[in-house]
PDB file of N, CA and C in Angstrom:
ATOM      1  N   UNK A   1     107.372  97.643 102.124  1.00  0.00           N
ATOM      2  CA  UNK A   1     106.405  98.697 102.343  1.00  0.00           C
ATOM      3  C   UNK A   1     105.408  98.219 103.387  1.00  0.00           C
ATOM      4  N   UNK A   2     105.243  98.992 104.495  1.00  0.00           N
ATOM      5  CA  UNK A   2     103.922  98.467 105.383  1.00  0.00           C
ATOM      6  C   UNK A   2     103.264  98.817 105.070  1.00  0.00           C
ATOM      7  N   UNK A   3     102.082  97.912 105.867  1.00  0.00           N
ATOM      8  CA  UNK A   3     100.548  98.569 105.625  1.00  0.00           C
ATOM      9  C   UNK A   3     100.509  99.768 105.830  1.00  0.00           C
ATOM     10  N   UNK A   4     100.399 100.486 106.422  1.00  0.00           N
ATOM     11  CA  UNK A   4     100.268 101.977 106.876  1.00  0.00           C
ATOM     12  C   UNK A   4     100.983 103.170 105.714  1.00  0.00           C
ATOM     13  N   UNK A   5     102.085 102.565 104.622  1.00  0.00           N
ATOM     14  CA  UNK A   5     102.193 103.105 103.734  1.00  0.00           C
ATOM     15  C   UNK A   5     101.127 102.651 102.577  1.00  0.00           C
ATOM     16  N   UNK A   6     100.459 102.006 102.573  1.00  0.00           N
ATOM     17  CA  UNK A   6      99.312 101.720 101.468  1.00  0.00           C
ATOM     18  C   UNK A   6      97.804 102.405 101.925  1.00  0.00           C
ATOM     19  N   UNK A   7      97.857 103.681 100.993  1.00  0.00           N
ATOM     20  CA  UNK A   7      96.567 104.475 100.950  1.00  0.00           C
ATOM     21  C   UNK A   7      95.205 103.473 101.121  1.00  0.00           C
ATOM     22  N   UNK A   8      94.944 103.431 102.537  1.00  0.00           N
ATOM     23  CA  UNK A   8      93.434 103.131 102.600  1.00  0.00           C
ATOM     24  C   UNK A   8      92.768 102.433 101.813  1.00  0.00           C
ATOM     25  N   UNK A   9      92.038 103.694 100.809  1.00  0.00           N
ATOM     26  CA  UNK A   9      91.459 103.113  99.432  1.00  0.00           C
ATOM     27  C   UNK A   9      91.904 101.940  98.837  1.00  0.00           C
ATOM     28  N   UNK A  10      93.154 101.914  98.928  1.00  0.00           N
ATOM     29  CA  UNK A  10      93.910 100.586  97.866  1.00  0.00           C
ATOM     30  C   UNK A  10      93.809  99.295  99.213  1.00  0.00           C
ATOM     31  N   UNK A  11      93.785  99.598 100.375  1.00  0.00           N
ATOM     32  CA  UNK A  11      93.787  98.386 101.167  1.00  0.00           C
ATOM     33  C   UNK A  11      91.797  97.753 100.996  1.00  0.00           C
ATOM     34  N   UNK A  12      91.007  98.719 100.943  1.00  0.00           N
ATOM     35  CA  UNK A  12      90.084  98.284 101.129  1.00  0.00           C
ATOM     36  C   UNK A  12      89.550  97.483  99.665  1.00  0.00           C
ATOM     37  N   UNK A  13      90.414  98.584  99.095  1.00  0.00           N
ATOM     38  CA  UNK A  13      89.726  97.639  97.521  1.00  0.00           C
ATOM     39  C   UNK A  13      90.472  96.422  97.123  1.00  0.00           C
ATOM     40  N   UNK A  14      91.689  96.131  97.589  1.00  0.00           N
ATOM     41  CA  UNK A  14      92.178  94.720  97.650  1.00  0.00           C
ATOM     42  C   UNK A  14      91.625  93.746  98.863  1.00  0.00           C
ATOM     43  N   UNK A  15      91.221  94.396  99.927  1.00  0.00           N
ATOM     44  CA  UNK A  15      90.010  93.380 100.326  1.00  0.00           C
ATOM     45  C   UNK A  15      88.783  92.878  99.937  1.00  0.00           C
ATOM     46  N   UNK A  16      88.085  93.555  98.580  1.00  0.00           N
ATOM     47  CA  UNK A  16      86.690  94.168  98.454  1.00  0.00           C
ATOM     48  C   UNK A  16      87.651  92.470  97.256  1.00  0.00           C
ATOM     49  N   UNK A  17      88.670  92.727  96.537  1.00  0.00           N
ATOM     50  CA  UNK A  17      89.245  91.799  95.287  1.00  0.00           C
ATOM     51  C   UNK A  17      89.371  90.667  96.002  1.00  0.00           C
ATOM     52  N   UNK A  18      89.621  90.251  97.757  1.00  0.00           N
ATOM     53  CA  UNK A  18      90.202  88.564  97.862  1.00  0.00           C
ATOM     54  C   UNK A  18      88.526  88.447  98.026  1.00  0.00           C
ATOM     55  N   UNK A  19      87.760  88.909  98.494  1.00  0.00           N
ATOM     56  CA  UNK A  19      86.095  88.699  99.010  1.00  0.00           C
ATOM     57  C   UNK A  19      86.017  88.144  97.830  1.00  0.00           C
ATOM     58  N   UNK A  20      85.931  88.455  96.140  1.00  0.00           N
ATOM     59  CA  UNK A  20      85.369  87.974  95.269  1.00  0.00           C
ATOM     60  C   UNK A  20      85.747  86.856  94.426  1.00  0.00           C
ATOM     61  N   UNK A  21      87.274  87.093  95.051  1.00  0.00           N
ATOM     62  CA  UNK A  21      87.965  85.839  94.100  1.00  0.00           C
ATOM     63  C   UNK A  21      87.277  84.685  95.255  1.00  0.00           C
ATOM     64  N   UNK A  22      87.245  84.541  96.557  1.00  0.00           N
ATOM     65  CA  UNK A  22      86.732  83.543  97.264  1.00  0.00           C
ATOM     66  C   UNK A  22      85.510  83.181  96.889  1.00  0.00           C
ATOM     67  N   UNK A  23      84.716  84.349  96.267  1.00  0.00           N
ATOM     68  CA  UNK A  23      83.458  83.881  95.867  1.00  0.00           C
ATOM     69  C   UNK A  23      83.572  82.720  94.667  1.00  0.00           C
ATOM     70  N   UNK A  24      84.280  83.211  93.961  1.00  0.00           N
ATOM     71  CA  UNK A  24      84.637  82.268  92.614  1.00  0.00           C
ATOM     72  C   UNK A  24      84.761  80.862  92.608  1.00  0.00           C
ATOM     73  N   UNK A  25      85.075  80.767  94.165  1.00  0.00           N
ATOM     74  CA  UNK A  25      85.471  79.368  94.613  1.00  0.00           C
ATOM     75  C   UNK A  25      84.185  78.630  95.565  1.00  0.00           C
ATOM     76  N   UNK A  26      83.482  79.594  96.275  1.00  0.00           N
ATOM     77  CA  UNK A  26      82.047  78.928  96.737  1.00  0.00           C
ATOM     78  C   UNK A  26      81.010  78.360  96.026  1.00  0.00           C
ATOM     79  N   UNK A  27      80.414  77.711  96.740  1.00  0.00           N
ATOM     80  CA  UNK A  27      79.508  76.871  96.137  1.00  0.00           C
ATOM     81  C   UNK A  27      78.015  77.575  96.810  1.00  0.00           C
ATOM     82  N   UNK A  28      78.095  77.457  97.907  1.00  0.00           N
ATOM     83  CA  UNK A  28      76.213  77.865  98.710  1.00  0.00           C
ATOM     84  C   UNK A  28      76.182  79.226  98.036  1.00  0.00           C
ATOM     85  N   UNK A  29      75.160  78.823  97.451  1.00  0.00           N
ATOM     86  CA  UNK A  29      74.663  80.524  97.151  1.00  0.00           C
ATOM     87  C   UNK A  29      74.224  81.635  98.588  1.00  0.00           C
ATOM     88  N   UNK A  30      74.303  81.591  99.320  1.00  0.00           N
ATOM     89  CA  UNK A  30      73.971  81.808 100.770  1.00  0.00           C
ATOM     90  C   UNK A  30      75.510  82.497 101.303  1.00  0.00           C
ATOM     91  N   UNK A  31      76.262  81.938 101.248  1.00  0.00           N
ATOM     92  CA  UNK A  31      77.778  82.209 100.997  1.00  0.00           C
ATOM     93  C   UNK A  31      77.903  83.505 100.283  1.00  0.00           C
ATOM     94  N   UNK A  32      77.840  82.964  99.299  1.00  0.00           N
ATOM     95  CA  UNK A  32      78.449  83.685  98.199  1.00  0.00           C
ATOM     96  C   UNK A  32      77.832  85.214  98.621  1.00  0.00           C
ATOM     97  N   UNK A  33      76.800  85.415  98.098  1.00  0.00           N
ATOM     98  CA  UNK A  33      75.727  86.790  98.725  1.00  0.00           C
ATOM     99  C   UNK A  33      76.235  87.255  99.675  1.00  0.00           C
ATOM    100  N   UNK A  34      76.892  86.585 101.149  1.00  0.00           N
ATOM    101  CA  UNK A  34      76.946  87.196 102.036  1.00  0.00           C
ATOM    102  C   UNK A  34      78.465  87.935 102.215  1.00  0.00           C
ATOM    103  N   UNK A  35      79.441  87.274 101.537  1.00  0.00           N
ATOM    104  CA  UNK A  35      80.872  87.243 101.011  1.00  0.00           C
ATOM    105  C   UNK A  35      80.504  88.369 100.125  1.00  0.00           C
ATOM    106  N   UNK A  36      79.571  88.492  98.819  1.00  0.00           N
ATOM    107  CA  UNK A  36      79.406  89.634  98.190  1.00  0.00           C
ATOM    108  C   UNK A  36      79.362  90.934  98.725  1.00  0.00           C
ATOM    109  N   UNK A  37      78.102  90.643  99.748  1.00  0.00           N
ATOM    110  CA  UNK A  37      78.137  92.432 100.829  1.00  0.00           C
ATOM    111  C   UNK A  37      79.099  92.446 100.989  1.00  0.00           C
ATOM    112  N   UNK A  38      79.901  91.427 101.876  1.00  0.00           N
ATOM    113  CA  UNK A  38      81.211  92.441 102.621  1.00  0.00           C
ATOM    114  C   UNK A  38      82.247  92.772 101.579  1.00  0.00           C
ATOM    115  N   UNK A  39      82.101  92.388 100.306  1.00  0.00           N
ATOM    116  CA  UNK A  39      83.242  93.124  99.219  1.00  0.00           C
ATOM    117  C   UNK A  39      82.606  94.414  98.908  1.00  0.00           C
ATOM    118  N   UNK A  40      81.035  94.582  99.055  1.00  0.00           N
ATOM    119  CA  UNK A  40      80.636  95.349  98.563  1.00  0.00           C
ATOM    120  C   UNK A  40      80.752  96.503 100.102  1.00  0.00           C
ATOM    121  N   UNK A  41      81.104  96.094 100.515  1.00  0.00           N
ATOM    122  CA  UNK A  41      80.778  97.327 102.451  1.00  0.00           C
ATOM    123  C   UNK A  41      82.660  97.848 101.981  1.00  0.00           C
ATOM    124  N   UNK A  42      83.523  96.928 101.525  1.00  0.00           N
ATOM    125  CA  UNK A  42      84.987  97.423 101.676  1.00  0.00           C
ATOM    126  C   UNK A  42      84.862  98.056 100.498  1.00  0.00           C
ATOM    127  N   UNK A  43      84.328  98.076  99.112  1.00  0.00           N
ATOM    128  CA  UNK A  43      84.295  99.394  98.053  1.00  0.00           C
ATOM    129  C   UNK A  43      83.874 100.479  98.764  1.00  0.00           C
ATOM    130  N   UNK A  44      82.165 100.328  99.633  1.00  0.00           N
ATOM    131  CA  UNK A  44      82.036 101.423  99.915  1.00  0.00           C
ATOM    132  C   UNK A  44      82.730 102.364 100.722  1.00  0.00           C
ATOM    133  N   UNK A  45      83.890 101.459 101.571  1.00  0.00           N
ATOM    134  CA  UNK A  45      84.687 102.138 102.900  1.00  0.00           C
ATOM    135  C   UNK A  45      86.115 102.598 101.321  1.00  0.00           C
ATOM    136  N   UNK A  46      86.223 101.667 100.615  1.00  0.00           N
ATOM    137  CA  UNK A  46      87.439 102.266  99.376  1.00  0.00           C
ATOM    138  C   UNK A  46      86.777 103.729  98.838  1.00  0.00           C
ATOM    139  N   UNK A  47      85.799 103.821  98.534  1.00  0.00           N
ATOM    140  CA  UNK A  47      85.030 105.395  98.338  1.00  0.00           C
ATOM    141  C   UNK A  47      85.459 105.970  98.935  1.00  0.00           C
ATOM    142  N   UNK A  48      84.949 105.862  99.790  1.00  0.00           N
ATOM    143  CA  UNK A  48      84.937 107.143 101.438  1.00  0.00           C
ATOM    144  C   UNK A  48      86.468 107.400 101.255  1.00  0.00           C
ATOM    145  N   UNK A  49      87.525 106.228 101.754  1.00  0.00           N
ATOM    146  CA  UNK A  49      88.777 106.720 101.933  1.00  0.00           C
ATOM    147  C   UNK A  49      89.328 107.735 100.159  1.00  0.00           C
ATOM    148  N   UNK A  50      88.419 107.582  99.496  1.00  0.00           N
ATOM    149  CA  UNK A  50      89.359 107.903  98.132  1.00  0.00           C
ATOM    150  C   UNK A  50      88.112 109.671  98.446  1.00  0.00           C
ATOM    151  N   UNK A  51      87.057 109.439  98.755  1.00  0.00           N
ATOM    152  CA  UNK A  51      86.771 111.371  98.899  1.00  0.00           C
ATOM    153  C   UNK A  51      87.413 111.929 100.233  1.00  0.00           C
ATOM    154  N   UNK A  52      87.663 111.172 101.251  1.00  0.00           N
ATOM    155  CA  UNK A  52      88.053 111.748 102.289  1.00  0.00           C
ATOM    156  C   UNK A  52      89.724 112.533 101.817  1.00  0.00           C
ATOM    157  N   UNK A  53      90.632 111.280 101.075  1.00  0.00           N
ATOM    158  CA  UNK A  53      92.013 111.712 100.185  1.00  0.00           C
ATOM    159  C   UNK A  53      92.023 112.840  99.094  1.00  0.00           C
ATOM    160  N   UNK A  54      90.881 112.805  98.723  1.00  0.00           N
ATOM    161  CA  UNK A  54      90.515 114.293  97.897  1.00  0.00           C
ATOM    162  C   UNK A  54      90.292 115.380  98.821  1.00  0.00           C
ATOM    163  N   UNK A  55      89.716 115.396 100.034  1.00  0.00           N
ATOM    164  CA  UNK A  55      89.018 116.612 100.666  1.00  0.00           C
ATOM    165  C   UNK A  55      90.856 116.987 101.258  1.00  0.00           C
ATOM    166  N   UNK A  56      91.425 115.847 101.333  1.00  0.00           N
ATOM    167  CA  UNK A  56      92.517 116.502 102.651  1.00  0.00           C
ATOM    168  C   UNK A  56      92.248 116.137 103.522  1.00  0.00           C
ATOM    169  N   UNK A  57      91.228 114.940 104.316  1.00  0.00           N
ATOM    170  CA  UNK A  57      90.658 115.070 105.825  1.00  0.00           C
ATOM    171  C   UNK A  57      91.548 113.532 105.866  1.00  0.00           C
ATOM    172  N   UNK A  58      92.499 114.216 107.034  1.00  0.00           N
ATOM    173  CA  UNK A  58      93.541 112.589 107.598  1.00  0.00           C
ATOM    174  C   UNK A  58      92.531 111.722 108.347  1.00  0.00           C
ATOM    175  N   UNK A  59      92.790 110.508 107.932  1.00  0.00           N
ATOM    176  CA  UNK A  59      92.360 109.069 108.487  1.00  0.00           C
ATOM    177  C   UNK A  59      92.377 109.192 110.140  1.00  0.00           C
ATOM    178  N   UNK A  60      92.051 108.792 110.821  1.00  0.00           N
ATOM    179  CA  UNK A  60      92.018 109.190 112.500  1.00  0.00           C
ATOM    180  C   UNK A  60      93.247 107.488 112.586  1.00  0.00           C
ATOM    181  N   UNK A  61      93.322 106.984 112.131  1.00  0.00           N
ATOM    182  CA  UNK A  61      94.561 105.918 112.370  1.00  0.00           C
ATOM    183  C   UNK A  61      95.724 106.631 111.843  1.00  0.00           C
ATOM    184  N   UNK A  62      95.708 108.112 110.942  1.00  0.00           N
ATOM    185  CA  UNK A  62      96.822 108.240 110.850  1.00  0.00           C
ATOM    186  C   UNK A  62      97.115 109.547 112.149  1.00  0.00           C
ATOM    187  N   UNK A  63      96.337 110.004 112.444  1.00  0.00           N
ATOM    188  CA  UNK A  63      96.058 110.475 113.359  1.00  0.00           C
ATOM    189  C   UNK A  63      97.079 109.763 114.630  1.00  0.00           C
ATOM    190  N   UNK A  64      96.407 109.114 114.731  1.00  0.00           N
ATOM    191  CA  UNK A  64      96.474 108.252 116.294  1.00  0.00           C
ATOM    192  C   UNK A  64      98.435 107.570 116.133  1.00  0.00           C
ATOM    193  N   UNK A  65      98.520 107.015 115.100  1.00  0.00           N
ATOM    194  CA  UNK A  65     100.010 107.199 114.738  1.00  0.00           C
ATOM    195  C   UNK A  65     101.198 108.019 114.638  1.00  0.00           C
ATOM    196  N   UNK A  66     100.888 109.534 114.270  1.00  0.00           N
ATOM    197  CA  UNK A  66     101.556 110.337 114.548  1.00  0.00           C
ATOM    198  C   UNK A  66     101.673 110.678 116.036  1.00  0.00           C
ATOM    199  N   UNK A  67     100.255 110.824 116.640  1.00  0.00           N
ATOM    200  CA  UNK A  67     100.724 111.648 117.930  1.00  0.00           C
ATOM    201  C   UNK A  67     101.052 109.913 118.920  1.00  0.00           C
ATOM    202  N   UNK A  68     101.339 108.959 118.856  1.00  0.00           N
ATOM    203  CA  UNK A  68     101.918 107.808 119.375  1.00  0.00           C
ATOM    204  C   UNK A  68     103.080 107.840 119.310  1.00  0.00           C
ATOM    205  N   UNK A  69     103.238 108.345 117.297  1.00  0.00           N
ATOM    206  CA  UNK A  69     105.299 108.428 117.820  1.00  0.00           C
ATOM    207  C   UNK A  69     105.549 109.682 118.949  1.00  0.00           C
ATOM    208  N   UNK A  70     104.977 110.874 118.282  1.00  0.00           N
ATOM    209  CA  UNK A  70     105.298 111.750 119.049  1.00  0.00           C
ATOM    210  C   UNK A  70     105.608 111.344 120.432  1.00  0.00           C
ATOM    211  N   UNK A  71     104.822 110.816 121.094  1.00  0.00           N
ATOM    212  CA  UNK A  71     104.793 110.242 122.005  1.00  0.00           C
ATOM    213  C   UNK A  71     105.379 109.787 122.663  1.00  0.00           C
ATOM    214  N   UNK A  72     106.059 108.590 121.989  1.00  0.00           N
ATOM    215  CA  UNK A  72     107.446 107.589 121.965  1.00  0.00           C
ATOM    216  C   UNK A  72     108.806 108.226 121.816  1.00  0.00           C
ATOM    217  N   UNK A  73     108.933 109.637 121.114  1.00  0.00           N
ATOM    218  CA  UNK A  73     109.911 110.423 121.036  1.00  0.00           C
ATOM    219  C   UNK A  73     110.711 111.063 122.664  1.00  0.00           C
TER     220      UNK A  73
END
């Protein structure tokens, strides 16, 4: 399965999951905090992609993929 078959949401929130398991393993608290935001910036982008998947409104990468094959056709 490629990336591009894995809904958004699920890519960002398995990034938002390696951010924290790495935390588990830091030591600087300075680290850790800053490793925290960015798990916490990829939930908030896992949101977005999970209301944008409710509204119906396509990803502009899936966008840009379709009319590329087209393209290539």
């Amino acid at each position: 399965m490629g990336e591009c078959a894995v809904p958004a949401r699920d890519r960002y929130r398995r990034k938002a999951l390696e951010c924290v398991r790495m935390v588990e393993r830091m030591r600087d608290p300075a680290e850790r905090a800053a490793v925290l935001e960015i798990a916490k910036a990829f939930m908030n982008l896992a949101d977005h992609a999970a209301d944008r998947d409710d509204h119906g409104t396509p990803h502009r990468a899936s966008q840009y993929h379709s009319e590329r094959h087209a393209a290539d056709a």
